[in-house]
Protein backbone atom coordinates (compact mmCIF):
# COMPACT_ATOMS: atom_id res chain seq x y z
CA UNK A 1 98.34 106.99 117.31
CA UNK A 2 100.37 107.70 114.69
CA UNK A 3 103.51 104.96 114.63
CA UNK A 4 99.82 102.49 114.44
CA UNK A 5 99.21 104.27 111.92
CA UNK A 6 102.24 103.78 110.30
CA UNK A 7 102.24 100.38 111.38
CA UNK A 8 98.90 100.04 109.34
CA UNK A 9 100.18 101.28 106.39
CA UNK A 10 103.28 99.18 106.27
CA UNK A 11 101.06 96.31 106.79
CA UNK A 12 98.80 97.32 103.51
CA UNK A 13 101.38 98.18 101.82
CA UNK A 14 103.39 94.89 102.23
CA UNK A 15 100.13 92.75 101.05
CA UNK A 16 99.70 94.56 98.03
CA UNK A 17 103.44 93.97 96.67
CA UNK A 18 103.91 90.55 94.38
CA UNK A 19 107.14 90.05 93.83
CA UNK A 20 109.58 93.16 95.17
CA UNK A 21 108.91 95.96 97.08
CA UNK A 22 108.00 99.17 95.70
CA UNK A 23 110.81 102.00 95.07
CA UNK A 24 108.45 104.42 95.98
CA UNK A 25 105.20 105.19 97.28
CA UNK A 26 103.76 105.81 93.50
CA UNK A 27 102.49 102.83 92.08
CA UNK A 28 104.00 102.37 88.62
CA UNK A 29 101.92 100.99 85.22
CA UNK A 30 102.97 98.77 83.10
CA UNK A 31 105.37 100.02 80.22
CA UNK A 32 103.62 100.55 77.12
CA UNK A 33 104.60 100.75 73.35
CA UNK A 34 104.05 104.30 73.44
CA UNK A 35 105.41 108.04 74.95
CA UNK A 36 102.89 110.20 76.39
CA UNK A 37 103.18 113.87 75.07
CA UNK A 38 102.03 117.24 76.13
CA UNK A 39 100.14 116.77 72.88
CA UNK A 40 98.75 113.56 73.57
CA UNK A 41 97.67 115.00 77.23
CA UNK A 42 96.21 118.26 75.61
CA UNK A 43 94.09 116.10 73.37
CA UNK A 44 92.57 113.86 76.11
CA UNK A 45 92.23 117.14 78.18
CA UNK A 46 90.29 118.35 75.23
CA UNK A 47 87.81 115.42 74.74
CA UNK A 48 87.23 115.19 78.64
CA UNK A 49 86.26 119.14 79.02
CA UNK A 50 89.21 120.06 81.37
């Protein structure tokens, strides 16, 4: 059961990809113009109630 599992996720994996395969298993966004702060976290925590 679990190497078709693995199997399965290879498989997903592998059609998900465009043009090279992923460095890791976290998908990573697209660079922005902009650093992300503890601030800048703190404030959306803020205005979502967390």
């Amino acid at each position: 059961m679990s190497r078709l599992a693995r199997q399965g996720i290879v498989a997903q994996g592998r059609a998900h990809t465009t043009l090279a395969e992923p460095k890791s298993r976290f998908a990573l966004l697209p660079a922005r113009d902009e650093a992300i702060t503890p601030d800048h976290v703190r404030h959306l925590m803020d205005q979502e109630g967390i």
